[in-house]
PDB file of N, CA and C in Angstrom:
ATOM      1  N   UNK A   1     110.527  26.054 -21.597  1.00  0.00           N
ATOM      2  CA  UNK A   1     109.651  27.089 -21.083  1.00  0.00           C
ATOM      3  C   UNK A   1     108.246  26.946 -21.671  1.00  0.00           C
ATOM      4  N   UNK A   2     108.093  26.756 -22.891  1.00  0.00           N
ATOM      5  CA  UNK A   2     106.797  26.360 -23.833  1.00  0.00           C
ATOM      6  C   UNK A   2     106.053  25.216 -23.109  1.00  0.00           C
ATOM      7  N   UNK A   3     106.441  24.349 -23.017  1.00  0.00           N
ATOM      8  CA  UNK A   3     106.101  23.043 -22.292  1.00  0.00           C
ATOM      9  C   UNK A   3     105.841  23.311 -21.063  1.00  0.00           C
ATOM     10  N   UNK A   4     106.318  24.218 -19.786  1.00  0.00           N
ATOM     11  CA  UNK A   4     106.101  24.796 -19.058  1.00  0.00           C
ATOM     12  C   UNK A   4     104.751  25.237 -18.856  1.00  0.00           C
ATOM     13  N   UNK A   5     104.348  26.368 -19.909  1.00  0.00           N
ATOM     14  CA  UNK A   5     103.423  27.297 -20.026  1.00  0.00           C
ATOM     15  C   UNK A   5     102.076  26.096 -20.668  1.00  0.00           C
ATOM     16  N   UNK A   6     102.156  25.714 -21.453  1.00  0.00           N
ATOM     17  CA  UNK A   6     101.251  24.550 -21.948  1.00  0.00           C
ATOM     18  C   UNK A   6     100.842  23.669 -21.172  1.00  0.00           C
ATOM     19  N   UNK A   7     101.436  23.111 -19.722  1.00  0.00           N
ATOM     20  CA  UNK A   7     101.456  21.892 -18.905  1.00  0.00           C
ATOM     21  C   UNK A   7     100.462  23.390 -18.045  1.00  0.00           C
ATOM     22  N   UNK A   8     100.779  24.350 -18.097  1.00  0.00           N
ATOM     23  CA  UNK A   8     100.301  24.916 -16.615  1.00  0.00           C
ATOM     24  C   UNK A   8      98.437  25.825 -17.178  1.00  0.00           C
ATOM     25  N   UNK A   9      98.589  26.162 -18.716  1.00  0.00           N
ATOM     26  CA  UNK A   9      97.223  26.141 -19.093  1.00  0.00           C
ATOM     27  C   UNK A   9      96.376  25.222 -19.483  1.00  0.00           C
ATOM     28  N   UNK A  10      97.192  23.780 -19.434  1.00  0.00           N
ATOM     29  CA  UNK A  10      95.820  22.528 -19.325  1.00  0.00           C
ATOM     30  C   UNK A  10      95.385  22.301 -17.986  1.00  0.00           C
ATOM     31  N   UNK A  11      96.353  22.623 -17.241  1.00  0.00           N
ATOM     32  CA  UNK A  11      95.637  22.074 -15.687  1.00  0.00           C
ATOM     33  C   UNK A  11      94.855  23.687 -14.880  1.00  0.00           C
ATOM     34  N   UNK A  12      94.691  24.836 -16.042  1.00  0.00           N
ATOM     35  CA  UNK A  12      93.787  25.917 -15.572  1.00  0.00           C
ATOM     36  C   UNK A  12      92.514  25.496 -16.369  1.00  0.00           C
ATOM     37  N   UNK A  13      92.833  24.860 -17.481  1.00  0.00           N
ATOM     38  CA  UNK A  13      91.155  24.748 -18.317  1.00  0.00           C
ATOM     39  C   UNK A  13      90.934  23.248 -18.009  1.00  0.00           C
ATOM     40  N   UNK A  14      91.227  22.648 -16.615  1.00  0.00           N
ATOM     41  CA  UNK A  14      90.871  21.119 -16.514  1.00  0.00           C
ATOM     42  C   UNK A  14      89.768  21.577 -15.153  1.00  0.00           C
ATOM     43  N   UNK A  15      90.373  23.090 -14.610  1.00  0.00           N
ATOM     44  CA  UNK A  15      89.783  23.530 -13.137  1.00  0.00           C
ATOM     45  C   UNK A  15      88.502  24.042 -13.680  1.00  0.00           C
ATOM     46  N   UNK A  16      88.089  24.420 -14.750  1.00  0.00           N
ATOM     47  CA  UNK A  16      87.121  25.129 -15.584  1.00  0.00           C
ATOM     48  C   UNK A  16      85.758  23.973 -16.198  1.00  0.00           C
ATOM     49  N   UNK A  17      86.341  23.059 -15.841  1.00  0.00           N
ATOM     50  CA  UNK A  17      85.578  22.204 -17.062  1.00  0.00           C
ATOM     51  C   UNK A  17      84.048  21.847 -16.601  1.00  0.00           C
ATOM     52  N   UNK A  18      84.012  21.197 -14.694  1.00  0.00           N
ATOM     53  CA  UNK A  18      82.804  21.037 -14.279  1.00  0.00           C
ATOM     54  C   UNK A  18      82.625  21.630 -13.181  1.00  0.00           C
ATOM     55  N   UNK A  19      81.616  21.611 -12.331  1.00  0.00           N
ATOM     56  CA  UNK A  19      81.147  22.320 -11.240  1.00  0.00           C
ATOM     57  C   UNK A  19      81.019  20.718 -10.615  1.00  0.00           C
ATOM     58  N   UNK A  20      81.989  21.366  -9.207  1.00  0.00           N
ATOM     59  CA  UNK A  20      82.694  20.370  -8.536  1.00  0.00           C
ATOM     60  C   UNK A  20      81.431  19.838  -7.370  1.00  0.00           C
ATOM     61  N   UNK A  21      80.412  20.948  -7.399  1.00  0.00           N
ATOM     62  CA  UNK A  21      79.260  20.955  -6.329  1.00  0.00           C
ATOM     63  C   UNK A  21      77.891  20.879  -7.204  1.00  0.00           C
ATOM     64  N   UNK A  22      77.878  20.086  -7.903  1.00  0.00           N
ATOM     65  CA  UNK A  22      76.257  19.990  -8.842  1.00  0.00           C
ATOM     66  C   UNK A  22      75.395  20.170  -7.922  1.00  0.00           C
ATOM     67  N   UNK A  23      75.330  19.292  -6.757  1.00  0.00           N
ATOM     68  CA  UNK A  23      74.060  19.498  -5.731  1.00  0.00           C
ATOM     69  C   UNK A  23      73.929  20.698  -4.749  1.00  0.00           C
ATOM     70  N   UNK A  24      75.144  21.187  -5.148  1.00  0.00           N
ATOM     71  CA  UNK A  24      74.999  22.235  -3.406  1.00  0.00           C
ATOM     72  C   UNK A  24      74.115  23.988  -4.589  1.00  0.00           C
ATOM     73  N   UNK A  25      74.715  23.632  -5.785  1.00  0.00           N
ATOM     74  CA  UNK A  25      74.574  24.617  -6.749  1.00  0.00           C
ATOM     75  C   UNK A  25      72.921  24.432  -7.153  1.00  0.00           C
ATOM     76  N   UNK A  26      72.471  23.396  -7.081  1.00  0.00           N
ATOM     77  CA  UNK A  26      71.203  23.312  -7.628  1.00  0.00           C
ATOM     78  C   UNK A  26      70.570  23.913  -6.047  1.00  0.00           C
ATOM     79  N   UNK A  27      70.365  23.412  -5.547  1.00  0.00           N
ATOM     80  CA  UNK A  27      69.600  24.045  -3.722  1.00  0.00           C
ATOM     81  C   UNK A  27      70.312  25.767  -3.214  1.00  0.00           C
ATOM     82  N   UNK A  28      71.005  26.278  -4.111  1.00  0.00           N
ATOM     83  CA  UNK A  28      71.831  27.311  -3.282  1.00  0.00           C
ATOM     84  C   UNK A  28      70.514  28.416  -3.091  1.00  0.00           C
ATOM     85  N   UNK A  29      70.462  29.208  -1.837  1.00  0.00           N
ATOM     86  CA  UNK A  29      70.218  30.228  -1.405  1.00  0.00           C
ATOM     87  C   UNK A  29      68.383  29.341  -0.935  1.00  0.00           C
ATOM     88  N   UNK A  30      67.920  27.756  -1.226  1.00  0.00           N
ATOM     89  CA  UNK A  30      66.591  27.010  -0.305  1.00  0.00           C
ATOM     90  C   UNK A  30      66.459  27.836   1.412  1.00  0.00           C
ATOM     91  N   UNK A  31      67.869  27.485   1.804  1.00  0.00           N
ATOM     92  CA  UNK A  31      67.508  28.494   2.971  1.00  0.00           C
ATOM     93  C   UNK A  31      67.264  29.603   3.483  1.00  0.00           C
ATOM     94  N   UNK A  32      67.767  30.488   2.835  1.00  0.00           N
ATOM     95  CA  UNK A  32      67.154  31.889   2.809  1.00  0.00           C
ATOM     96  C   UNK A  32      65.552  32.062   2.399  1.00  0.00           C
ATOM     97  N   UNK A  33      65.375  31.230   1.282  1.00  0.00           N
ATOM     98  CA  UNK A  33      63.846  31.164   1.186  1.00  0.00           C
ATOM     99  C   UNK A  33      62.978  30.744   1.935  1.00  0.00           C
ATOM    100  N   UNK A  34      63.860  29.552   2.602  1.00  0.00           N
ATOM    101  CA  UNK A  34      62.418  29.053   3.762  1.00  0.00           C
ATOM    102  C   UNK A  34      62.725  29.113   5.223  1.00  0.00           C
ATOM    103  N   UNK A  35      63.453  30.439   4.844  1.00  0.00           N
ATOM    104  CA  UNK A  35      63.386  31.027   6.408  1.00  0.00           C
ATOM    105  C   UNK A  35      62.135  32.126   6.306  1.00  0.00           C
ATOM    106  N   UNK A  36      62.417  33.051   5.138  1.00  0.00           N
ATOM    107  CA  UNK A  36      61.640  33.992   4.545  1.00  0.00           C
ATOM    108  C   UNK A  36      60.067  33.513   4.805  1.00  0.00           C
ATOM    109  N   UNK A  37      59.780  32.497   4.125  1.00  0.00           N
ATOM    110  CA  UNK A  37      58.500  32.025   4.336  1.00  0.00           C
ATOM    111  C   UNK A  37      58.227  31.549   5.890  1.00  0.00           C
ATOM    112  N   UNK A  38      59.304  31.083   6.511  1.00  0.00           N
ATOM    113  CA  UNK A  38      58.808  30.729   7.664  1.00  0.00           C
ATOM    114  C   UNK A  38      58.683  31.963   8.207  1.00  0.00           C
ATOM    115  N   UNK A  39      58.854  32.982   8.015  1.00  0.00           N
ATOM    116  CA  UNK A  39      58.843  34.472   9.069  1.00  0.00           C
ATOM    117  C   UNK A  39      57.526  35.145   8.347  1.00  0.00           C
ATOM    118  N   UNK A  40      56.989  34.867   7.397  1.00  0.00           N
ATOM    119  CA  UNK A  40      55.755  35.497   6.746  1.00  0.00           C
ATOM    120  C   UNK A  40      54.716  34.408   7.508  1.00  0.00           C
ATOM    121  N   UNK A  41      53.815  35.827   8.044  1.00  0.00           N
ATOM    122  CA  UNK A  41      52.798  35.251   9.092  1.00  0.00           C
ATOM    123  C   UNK A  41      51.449  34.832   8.001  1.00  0.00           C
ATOM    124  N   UNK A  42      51.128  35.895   6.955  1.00  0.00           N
ATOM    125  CA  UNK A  42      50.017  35.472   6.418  1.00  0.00           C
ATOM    126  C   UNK A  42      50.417  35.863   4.901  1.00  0.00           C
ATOM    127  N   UNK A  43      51.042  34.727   3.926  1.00  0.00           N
ATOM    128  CA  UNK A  43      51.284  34.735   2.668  1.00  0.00           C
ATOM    129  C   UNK A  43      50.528  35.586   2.036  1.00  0.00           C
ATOM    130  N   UNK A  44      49.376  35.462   1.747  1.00  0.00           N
ATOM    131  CA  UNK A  44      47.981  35.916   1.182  1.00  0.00           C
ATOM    132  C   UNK A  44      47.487  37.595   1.593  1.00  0.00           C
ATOM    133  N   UNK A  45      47.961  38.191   2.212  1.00  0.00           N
ATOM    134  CA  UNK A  45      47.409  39.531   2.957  1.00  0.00           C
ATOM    135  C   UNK A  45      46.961  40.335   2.174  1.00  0.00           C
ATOM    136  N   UNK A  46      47.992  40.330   1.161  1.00  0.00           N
ATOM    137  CA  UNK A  46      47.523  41.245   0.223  1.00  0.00           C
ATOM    138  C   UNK A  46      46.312  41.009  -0.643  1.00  0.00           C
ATOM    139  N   UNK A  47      45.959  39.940  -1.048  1.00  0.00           N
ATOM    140  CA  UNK A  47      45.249  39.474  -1.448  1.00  0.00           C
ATOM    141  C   UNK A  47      43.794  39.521  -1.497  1.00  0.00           C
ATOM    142  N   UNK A  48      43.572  39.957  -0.168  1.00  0.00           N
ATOM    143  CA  UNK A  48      42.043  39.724   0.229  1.00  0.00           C
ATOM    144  C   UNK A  48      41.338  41.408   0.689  1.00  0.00           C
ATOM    145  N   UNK A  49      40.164  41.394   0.912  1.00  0.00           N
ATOM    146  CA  UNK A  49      39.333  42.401   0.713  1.00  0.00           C
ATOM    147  C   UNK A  49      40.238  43.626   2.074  1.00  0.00           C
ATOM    148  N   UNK A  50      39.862  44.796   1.471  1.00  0.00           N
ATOM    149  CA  UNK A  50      40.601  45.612   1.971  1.00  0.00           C
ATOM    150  C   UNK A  50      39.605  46.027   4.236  1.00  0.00           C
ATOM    151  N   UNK A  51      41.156  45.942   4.731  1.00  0.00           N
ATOM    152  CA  UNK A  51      39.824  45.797   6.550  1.00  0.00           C
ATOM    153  C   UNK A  51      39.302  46.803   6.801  1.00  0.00           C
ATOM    154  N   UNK A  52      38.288  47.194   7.584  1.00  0.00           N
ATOM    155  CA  UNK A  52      37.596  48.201   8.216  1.00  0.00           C
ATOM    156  C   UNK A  52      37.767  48.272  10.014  1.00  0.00           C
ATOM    157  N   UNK A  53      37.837  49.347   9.898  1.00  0.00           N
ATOM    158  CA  UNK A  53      38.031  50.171  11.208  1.00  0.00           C
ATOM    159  C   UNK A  53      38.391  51.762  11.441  1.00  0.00           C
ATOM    160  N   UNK A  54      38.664  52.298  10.219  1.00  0.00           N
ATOM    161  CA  UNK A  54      38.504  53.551  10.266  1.00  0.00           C
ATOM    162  C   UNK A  54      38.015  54.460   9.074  1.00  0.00           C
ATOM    163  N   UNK A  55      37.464  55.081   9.652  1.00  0.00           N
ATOM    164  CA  UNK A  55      36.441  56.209   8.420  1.00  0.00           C
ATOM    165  C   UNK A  55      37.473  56.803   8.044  1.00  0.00           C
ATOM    166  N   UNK A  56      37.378  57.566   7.172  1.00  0.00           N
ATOM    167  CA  UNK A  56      38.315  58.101   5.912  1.00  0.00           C
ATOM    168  C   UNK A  56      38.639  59.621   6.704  1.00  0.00           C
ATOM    169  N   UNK A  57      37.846  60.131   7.062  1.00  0.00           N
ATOM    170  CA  UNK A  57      38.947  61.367   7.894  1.00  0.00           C
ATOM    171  C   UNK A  57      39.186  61.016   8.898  1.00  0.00           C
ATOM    172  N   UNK A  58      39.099  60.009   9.583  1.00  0.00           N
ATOM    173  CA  UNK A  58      40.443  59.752  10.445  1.00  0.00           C
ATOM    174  C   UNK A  58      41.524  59.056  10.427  1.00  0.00           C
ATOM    175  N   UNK A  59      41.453  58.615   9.107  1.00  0.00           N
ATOM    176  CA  UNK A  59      42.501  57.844   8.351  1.00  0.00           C
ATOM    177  C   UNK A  59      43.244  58.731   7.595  1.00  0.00           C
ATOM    178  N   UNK A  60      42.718  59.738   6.859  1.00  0.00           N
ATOM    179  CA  UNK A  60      43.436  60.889   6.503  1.00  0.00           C
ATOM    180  C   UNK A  60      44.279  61.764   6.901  1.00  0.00           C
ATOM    181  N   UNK A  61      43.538  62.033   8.871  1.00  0.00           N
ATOM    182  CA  UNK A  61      44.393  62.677   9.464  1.00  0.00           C
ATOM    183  C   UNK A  61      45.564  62.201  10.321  1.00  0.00           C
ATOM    184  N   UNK A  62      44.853  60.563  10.424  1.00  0.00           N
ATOM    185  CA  UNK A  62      46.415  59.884  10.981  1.00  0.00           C
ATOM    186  C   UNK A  62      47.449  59.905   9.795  1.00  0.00           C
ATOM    187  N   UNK A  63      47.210  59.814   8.882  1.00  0.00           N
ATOM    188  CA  UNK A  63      48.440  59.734   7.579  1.00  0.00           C
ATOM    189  C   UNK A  63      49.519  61.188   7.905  1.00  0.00           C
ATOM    190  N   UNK A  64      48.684  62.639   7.722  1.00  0.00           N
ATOM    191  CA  UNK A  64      48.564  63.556   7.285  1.00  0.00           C
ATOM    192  C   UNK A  64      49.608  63.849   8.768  1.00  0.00           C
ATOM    193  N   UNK A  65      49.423  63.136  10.028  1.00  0.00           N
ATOM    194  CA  UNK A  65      50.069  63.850  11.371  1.00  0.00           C
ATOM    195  C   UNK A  65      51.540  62.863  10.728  1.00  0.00           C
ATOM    196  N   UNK A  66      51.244  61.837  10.443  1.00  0.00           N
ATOM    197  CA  UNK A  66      52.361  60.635   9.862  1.00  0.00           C
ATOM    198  C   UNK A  66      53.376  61.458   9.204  1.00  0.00           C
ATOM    199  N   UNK A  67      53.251  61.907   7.896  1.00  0.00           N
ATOM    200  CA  UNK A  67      53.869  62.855   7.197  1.00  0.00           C
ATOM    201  C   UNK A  67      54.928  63.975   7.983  1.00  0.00           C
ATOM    202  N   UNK A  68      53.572  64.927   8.548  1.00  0.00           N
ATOM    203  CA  UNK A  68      54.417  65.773   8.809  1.00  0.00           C
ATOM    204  C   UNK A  68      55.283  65.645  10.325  1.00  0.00           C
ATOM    205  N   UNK A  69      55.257  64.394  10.453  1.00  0.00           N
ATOM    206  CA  UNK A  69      56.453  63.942  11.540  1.00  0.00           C
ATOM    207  C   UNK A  69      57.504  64.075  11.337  1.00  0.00           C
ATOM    208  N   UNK A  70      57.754  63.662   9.737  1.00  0.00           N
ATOM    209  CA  UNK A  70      59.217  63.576   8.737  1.00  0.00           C
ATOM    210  C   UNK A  70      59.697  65.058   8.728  1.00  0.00           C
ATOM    211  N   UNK A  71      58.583  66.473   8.810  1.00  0.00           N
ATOM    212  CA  UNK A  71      58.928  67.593   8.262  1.00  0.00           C
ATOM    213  C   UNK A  71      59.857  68.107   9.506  1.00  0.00           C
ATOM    214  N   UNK A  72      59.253  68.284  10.040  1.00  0.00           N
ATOM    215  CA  UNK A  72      59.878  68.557  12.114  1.00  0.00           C
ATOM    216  C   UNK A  72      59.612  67.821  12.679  1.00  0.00           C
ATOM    217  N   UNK A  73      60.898  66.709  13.225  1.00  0.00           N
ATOM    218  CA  UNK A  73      60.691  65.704  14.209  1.00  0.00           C
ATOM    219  C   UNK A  73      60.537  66.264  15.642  1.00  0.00           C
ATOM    220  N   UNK A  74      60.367  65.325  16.352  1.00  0.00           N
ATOM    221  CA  UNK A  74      60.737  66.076  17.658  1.00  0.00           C
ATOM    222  C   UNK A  74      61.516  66.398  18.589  1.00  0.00           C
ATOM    223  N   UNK A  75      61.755  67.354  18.981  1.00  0.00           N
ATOM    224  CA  UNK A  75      63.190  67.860  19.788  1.00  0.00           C
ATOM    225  C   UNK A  75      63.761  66.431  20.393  1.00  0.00           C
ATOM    226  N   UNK A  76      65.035  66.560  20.617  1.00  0.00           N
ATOM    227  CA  UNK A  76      65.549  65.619  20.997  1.00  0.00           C
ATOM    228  C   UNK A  76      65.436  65.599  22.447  1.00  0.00           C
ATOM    229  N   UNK A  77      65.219  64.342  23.553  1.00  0.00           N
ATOM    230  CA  UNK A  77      64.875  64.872  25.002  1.00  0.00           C
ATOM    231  C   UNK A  77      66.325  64.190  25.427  1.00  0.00           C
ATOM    232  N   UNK A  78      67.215  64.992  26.348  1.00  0.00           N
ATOM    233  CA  UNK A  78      68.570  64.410  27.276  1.00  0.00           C
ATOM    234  C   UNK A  78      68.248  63.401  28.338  1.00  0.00           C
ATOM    235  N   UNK A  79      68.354  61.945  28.339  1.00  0.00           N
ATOM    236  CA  UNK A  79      67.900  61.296  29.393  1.00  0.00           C
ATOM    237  C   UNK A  79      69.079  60.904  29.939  1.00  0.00           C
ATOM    238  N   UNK A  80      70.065  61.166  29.696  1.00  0.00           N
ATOM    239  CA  UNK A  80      71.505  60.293  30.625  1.00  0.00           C
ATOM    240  C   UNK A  80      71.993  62.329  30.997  1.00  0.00           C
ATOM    241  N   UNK A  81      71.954  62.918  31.622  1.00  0.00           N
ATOM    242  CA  UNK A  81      72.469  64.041  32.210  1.00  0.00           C
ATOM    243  C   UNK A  81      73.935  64.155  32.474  1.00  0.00           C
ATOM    244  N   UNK A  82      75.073  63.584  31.809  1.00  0.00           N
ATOM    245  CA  UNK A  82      76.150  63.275  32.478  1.00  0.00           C
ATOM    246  C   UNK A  82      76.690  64.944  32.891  1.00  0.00           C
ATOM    247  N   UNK A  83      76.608  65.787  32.045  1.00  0.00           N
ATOM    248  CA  UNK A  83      77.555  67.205  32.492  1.00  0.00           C
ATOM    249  C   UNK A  83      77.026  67.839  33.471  1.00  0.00           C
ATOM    250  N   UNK A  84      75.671  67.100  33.798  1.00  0.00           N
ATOM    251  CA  UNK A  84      75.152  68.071  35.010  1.00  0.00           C
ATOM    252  C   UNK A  84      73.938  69.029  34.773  1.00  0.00           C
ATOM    253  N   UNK A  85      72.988  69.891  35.474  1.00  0.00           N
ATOM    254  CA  UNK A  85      72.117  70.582  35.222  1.00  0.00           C
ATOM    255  C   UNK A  85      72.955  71.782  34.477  1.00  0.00           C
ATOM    256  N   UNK A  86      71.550  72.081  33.596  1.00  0.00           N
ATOM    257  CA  UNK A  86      72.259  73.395  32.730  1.00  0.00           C
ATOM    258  C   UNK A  86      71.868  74.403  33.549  1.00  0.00           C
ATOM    259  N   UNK A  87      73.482  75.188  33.850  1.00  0.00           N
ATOM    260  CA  UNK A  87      73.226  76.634  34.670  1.00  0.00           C
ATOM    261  C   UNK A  87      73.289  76.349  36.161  1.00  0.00           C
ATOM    262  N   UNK A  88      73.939  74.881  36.357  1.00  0.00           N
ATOM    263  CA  UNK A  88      73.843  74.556  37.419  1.00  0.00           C
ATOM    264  C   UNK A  88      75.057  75.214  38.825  1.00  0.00           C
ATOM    265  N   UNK A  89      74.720  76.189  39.414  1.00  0.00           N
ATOM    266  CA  UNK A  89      76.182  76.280  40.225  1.00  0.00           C
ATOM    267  C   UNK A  89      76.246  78.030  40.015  1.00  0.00           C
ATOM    268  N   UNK A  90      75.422  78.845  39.345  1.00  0.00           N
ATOM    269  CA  UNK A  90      75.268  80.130  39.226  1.00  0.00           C
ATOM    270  C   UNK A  90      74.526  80.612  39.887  1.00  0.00           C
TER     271      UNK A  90
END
């Protein structure tokens, strides 16, 4: 049984010893990155001088309508009618 147990924890610390994929382990997750970059239109954006096109109170008040969109959205509108007009048939 000893010999058993000894034969079966050298061949668990023989599965341990190297990394069976050196190359796939060194490149792992290249593609996710250069998809990432391929989908970024302008690396640099942040970077550079801030754009113009709107004066400061109307930039304020587009924010300010922005906001309180979150507070009360807007009613929900029914576009598929399946039950029929409401009150319909009275």
């Amino acid at each position: 049984m000893h010999k058993f147990l000894i034969v079966a924890l050298a061949l668990l610390a023989a599965g341990c010893a190297s990394s069976p994929t050196p190359n796939y382990d060194l490149r792992f997750g290249d593609a996710v990155r250069e998809a990432r970059r391929a989908m970024t239109l302008n690396p640099g954006a942040g970077g550079g001088p801030a754009l113009h096109g709107l004066e400061g109170t109307t930039a304020a008040e587009a924010m300010g309508r922005y906001h309180d969109s979150f507070k009360a959205p807007p009613p929900v509108v029914n576009v598929i009618n399946i039950g029929g007009a409401v009150g319909a048939g009275k």
